[in-house]
Protein backbone atom coordinates (compact mmCIF):
# COMPACT_ATOMS: atom_id res chain seq x y z
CA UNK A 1 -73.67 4.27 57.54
CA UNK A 2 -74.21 6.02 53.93
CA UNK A 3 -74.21 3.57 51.38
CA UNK A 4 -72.01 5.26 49.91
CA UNK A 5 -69.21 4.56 51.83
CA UNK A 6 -67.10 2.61 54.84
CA UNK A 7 -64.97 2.78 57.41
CA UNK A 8 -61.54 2.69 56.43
CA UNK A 9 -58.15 2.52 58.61
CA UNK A 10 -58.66 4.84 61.88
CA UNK A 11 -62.70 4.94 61.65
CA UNK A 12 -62.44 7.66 58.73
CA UNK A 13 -65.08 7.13 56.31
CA UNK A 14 -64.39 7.61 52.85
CA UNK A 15 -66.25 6.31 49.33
CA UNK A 16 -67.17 2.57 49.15
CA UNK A 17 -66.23 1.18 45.71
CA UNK A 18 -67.90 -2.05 45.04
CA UNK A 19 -64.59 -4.55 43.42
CA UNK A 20 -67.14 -5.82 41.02
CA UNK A 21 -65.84 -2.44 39.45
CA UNK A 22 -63.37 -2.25 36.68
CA UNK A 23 -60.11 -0.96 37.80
CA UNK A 24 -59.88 1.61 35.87
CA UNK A 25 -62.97 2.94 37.67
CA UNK A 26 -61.62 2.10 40.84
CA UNK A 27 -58.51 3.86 40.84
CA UNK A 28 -60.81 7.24 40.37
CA UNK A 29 -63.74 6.83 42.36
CA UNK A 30 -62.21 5.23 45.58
CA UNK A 31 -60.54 6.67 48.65
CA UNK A 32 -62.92 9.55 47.79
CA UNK A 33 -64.70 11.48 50.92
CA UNK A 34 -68.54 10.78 51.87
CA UNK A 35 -70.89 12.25 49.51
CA UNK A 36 -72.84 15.35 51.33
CA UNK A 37 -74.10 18.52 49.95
CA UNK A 38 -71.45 20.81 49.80
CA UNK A 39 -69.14 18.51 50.50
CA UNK A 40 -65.47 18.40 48.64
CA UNK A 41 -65.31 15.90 46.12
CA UNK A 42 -61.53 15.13 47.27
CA UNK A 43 -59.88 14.03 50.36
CA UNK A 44 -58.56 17.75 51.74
CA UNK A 45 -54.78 17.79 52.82
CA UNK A 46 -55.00 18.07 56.57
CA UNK A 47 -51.69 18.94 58.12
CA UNK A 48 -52.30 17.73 61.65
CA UNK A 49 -49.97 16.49 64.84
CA UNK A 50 -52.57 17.11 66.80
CA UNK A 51 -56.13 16.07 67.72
CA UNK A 52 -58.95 16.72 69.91
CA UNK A 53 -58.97 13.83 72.65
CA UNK A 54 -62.00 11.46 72.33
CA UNK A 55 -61.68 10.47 68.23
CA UNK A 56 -59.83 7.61 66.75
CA UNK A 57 -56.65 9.69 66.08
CA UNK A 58 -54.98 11.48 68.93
CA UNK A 59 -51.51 12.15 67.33
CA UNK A 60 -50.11 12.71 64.00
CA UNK A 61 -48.77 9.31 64.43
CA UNK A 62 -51.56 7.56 64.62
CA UNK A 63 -52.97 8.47 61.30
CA UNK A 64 -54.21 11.20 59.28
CA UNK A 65 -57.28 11.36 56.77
CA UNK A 66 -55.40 12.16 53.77
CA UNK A 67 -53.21 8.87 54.48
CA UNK A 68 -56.25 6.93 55.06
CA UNK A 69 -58.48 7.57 51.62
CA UNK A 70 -55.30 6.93 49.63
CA UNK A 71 -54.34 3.98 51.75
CA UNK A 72 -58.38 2.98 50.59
CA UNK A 73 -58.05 3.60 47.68
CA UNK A 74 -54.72 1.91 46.75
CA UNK A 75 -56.39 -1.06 48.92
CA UNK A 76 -58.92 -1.24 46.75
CA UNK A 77 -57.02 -1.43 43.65
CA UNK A 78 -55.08 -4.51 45.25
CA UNK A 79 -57.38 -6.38 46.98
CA UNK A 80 -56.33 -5.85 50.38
CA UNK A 81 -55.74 -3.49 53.22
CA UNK A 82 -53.23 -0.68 52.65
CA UNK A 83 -50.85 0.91 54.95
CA UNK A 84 -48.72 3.68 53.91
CA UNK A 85 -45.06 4.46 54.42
CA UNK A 86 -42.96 7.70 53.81
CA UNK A 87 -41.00 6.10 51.17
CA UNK A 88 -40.52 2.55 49.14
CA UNK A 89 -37.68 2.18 50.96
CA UNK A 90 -38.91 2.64 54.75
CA UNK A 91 -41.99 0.17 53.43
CA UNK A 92 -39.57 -2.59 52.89
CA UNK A 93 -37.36 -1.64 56.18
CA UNK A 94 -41.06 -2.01 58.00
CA UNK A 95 -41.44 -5.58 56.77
CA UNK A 96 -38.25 -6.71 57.52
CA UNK A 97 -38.49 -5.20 60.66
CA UNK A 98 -41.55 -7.37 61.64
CA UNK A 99 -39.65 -10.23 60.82
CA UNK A 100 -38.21 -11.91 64.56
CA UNK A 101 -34.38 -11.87 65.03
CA UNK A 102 -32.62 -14.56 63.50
CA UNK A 103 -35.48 -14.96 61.16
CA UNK A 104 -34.42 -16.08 57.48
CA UNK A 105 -35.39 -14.30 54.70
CA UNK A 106 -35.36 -15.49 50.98
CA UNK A 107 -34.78 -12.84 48.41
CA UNK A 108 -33.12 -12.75 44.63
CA UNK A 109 -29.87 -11.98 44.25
CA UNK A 110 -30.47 -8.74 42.30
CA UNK A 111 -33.82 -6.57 43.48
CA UNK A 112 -34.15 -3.20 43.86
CA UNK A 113 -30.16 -2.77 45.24
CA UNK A 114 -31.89 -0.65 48.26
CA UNK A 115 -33.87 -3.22 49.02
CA UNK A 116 -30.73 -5.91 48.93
CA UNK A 117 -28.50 -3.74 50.50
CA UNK A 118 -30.69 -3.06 53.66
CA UNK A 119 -31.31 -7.25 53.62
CA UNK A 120 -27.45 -7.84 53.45
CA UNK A 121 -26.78 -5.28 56.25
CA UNK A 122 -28.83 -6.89 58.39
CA UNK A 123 -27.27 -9.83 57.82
CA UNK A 124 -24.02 -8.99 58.20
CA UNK A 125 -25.19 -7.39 62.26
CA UNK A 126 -26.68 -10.87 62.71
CA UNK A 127 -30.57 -9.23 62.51
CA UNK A 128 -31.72 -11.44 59.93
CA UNK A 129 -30.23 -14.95 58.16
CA UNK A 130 -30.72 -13.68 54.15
CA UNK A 131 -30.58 -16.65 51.66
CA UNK A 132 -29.92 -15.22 47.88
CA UNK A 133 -31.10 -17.12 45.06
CA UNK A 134 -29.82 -16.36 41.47
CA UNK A 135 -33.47 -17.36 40.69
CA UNK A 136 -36.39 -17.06 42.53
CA UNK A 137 -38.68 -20.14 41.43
CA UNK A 138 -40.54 -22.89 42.97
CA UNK A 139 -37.89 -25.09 42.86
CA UNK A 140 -35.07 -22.83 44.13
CA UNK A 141 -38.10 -22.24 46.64
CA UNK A 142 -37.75 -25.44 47.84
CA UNK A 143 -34.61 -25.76 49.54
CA UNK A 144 -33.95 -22.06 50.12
CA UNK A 145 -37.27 -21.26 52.04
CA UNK A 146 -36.56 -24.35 55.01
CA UNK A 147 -37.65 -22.84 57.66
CA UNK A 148 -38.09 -19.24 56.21
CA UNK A 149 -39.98 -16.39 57.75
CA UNK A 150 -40.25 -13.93 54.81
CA UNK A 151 -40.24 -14.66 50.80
CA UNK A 152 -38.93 -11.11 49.05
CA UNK A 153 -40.30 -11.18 45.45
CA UNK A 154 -39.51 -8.48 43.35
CA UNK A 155 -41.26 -8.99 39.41
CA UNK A 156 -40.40 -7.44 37.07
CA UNK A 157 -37.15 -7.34 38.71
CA UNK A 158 -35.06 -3.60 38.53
CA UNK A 159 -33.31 -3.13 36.23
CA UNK A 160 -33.47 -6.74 34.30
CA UNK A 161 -37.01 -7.03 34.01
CA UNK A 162 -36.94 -10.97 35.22
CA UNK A 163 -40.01 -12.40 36.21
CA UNK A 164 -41.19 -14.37 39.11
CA UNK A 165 -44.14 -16.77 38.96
CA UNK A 166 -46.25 -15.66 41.66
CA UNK A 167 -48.78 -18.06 41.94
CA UNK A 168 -46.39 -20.79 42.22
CA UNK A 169 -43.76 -19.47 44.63
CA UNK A 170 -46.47 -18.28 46.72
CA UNK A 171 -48.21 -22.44 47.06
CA UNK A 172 -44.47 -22.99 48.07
CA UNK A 173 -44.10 -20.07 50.63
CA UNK A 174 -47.21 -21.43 52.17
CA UNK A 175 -46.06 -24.90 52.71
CA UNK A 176 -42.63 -23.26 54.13
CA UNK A 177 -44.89 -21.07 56.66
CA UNK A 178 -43.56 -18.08 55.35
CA UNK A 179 -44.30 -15.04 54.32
CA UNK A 180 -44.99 -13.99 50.68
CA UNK A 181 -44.28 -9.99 49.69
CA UNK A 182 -43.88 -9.29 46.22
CA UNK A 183 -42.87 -5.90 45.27
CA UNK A 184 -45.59 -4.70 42.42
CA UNK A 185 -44.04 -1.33 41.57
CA UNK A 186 -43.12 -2.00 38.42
CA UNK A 187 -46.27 -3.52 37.18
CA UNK A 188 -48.63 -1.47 39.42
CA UNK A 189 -51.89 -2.52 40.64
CA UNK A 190 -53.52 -2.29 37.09
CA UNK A 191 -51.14 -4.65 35.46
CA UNK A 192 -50.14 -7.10 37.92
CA UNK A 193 -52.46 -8.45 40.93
CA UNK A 194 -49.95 -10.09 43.73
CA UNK A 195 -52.55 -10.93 45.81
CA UNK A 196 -55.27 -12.69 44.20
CA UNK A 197 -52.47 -14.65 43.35
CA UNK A 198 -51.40 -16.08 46.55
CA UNK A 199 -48.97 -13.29 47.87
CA UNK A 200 -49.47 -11.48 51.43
CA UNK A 201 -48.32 -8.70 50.84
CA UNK A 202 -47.63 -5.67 47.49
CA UNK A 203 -45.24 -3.60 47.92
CA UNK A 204 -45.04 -0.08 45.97
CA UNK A 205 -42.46 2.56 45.90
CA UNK A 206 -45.61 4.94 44.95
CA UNK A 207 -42.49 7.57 44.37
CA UNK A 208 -42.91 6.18 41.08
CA UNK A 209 -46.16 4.95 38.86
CA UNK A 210 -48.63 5.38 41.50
CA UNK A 211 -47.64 9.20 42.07
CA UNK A 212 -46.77 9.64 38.74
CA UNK A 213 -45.21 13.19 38.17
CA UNK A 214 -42.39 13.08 40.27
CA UNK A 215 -42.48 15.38 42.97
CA UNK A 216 -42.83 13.06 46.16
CA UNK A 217 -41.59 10.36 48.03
CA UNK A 218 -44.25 7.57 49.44
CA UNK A 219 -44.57 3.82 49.62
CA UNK A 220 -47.25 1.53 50.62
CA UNK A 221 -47.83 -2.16 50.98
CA UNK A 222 -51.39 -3.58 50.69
CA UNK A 223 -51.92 -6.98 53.05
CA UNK A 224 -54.09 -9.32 52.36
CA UNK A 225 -54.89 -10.23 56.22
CA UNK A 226 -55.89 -7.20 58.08
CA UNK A 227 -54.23 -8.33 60.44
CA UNK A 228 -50.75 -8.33 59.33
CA UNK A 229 -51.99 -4.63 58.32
CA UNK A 230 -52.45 -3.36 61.74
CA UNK A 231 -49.02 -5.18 62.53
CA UNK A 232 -47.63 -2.85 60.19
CA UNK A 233 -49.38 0.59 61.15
CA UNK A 234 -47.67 -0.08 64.21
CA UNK A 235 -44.39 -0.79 63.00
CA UNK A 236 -44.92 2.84 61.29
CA UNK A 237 -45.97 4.00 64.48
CA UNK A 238 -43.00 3.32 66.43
CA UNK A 239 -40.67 3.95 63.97
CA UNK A 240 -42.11 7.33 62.46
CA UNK A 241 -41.80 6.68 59.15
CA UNK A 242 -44.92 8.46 58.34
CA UNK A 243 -46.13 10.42 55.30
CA UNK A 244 -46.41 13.39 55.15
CA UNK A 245 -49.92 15.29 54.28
CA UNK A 246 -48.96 17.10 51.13
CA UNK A 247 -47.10 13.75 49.87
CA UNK A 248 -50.03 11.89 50.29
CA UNK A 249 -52.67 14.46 48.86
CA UNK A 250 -50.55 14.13 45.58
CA UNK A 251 -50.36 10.48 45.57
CA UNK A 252 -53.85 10.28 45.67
CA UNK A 253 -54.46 13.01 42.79
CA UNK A 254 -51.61 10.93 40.64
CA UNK A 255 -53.83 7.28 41.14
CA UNK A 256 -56.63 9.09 39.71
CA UNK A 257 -54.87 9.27 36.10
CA UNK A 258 -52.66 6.08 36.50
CA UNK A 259 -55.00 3.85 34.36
CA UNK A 260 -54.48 6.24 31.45
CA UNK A 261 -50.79 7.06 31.98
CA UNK A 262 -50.23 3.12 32.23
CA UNK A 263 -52.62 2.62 29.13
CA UNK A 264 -50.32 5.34 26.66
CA UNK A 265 -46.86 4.48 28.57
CA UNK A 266 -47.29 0.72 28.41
CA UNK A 267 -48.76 1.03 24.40
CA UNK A 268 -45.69 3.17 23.57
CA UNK A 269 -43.14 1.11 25.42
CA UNK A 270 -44.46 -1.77 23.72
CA UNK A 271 -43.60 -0.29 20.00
CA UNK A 272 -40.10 1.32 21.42
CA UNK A 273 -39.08 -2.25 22.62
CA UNK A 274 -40.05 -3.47 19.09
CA UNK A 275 -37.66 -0.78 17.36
CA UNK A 276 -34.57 -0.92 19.72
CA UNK A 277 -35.03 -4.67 19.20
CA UNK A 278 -34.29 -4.35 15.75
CA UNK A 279 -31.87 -1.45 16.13
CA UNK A 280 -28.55 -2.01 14.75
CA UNK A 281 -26.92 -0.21 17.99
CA UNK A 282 -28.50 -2.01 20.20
CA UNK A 283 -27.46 -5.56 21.37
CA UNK A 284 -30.04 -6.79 23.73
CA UNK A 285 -34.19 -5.53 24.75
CA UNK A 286 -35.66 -6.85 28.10
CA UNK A 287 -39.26 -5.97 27.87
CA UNK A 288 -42.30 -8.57 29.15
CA UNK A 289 -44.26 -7.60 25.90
CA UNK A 290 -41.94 -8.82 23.76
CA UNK A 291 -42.74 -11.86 22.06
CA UNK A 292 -38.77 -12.73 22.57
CA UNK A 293 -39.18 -12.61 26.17
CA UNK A 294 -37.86 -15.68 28.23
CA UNK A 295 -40.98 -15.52 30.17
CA UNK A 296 -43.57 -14.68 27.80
CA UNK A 297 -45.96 -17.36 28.71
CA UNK A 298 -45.97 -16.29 32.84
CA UNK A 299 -46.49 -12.70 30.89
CA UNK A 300 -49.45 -13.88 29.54
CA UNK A 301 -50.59 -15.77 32.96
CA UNK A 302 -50.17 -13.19 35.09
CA UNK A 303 -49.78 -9.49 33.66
CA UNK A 304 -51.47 -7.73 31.69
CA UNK A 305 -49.04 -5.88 29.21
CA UNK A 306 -45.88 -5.49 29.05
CA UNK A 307 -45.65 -2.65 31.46
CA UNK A 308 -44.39 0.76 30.87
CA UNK A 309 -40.08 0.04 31.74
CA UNK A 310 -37.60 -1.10 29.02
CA UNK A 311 -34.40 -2.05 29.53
CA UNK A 312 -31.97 -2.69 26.48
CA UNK A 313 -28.01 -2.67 26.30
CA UNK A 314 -26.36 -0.94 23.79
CA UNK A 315 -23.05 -2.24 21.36
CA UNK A 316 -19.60 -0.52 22.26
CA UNK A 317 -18.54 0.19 25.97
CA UNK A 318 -20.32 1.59 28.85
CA UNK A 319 -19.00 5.13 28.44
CA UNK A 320 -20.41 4.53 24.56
CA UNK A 321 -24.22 3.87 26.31
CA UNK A 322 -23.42 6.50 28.98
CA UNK A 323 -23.28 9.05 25.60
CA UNK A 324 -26.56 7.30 24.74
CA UNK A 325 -28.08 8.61 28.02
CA UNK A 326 -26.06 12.24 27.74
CA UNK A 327 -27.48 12.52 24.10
CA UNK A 328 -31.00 12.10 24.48
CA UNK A 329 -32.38 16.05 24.10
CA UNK A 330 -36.46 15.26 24.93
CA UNK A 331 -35.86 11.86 27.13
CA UNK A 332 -34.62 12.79 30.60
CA UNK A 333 -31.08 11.44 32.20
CA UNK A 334 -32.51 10.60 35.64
CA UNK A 335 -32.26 7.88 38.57
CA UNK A 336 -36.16 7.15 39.28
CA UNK A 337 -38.85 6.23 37.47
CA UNK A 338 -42.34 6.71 36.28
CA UNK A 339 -43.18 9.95 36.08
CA UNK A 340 -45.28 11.62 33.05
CA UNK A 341 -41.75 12.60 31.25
CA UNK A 342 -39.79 9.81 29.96
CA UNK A 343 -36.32 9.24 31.64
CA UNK A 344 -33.50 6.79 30.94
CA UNK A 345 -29.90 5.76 33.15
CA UNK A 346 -27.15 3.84 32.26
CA UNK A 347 -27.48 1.75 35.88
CA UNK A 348 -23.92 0.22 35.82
CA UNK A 349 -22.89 3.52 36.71
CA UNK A 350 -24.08 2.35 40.24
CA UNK A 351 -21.58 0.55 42.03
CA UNK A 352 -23.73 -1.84 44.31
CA UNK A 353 -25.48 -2.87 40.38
CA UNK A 354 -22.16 -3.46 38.57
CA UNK A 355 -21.64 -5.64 41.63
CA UNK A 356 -25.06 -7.45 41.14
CA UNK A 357 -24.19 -8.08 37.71
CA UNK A 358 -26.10 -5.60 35.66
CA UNK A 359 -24.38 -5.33 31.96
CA UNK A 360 -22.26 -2.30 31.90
CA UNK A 361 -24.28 -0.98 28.76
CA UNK A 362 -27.86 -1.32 30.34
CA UNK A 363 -29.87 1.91 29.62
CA UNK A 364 -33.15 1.04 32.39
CA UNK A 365 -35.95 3.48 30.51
CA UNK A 366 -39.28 4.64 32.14
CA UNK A 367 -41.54 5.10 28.88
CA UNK A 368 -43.95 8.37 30.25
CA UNK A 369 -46.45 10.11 28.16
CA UNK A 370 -44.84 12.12 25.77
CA UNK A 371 -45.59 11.30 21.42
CA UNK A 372 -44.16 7.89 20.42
CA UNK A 373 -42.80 8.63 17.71
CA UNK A 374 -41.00 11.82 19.17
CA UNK A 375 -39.52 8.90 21.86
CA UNK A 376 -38.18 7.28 18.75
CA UNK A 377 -36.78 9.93 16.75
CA UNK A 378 -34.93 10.95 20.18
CA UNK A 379 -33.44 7.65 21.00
CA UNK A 380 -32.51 7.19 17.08
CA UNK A 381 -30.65 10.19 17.14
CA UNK A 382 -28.71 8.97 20.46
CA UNK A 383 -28.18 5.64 19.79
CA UNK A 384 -26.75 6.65 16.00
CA UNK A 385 -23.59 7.96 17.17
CA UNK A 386 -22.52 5.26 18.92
CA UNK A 387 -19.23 3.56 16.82
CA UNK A 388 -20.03 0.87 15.04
């Protein structure tokens, strides 16, 4: 084999990245194809169903080559073996779907509400036993996860930006003999590392960070026992939730740019949070990087930064923070998240999250690329007019 690369997922070969590599480097060297005269530097979008009998794929099913050198590459990032999904959403049903009927599953009371809501439907049609904690800790660990199958970590939680201490729910998983996933899309690869400490599995809606520019729909989880990664390629088999070509193509092309979206995003949400926090229309920041942060020592332990989301909650009513939202002229009023252009939602205006609690004046905002200080001077103007 060139030394240049390896065999990834499906007998593709694609660019070997030694991990002794910074990240940064990673994220645009790997997943790339072998090096060859006249070769293309990227991985080409091949939209295939078919095969020629004989080679490792048959179907479009099976695999495809642009799905395997980003499922590399995003492996390599994480520290474990990559399989990808055709949304966040369909990653997580995968999982869950892998765990055997009856099975109990342990996940915070307020995640991701698609992620809660598919847990409590199955529970409700007797699929799985769900246990909700208010707080996901070792020591609500302890009692919940008797006889558990699957731990469901999500950190920093959407949209109150809790943490989780992975390293220590993960010892207690283990001695439970379950299951450890912990949903990294927030953080991404380059800020938080799930695996190396003690999860099995990261979870990313790559919809978001990972893409980056919002125009696709993708998730992936990354396993740390190849194993439980080939248990999952066929859970994607069966159930065609597959990516498509294109979707995957452009996942890979966003990756290659994530460490310096995440480096500007995460520098200017770290000086927005420190403005709204003193911001006389604003009653409350969440934001890891802030020094005021409940969990600013597990911050320091196991991220690095604060990320790139903010959440804060406005004075007055909802309908006053809702204006907030309506006002901003250069930050967009949308539902996802990290994409080059800011964006910003009031997420109360969800039913299933005024039902999980959230504060009816949360604004969740996805800090993207755009001039700091024209961020500020937007949200000034918007958050000015609320009554005081």
């Amino acid at each position: 084999m060139d030394p240049h690369t390896q065999a990834a997922p499906g007998g593709e070969r694609v660019a070997s990245v030694p991990m002794a590599l910074h990240p940064d480097t990673v994220a645009v060297t790997s997943g790339r194809p072998r090096r060859a005269a006249g070769a293309p530097l990227n991985a080409p979008i091949v939209p295939a169903s078919t095969y020629h009998a004989g080679g490792e794929l048959a179907y479009g099913r099976d695999g495809n080559p642009g799905w395997q050198a980003f499922e590399h590459a995003v492996g390599a990032l994480e520290g474990g073996e990559a399989v990808a999904f055709a949304s966040g959403i369909a990653t997580a049903a995968a999982i869950f779907d892998e765990v055997p009927a009856g099975g109990v599953v342990v996940a915070q009371r307020t995640p991701y509400y698609g992620v809660i809501t598919l847990l409590r439907e199955h529970h409700a049609n007797g699929r799985l036993v769900v246990r909700e904690v208010e707080a996901l800790t070792a020591e609500t660990l302890q009692t919940a996860g008797a006889g558990a199958a699957l731990v469901w970590a999500e950190t920093p939680t959407n949209p109150m930006l809790e943490l989780v201490d992975i390293e220590s729910v993960a010892a207690v998983a283990r001695g439970h003999g379950a299951l450890l996933a912990v949903d990294n899309t927030f953080a991404t690869p380059l800020v938080q590392s799930p695996l190396q400490l003690g999860a099995d599995l990261a979870v990313h809606s790559a919809t978001k960070f990972i893409g980056g520019h919002s125009d696709l729909l993708l998730g992936v989880a990354v396993a740390a026992d190849p194993a439980w990664a080939e248990r999952l390629r066929g859970r994607r088999y069966r159930n065609g939730a597959t990516p498509g070509a294109l979707e995957a193509f452009l996942a890979l092309r966003g990756l290659r740019s994530l460490p310096v979206r995440m480096e500007r995003a995460q520098a200017s949400a770290a000086e927005l949070a420190s403005r709204l926090a003193s911001h006389p229309a604003v009653s409350r920041v969440r934001y890891p990087g802030l020094a005021t942060h409940p969990d600013r020592d597990l911050v320091r332990r196991q991220m690095r930064g604060g990320g790139a989301m903010i959440s804060f909650e406005t004075r007055g009513s909802g309908a006053d923070a809702e204006a907030v939202c309506e006002r901003c002229e250069l930050i967009v009023s949308a539902t996802s998240l990290g994409g080059a252009e800011s964006s910003l939602e009031r997420r109360a205006r969800h039913g299933a999250e005024r039902e999980a609690g959230t504060p009816e004046t949360l604004i969740r905002m996805s800090v993207g690329l755009e001039h700091g200080e024209d961020l500020w001077g937007d949200l000034d103007q918007a958050l000015r007019a609320i009554p005081r």
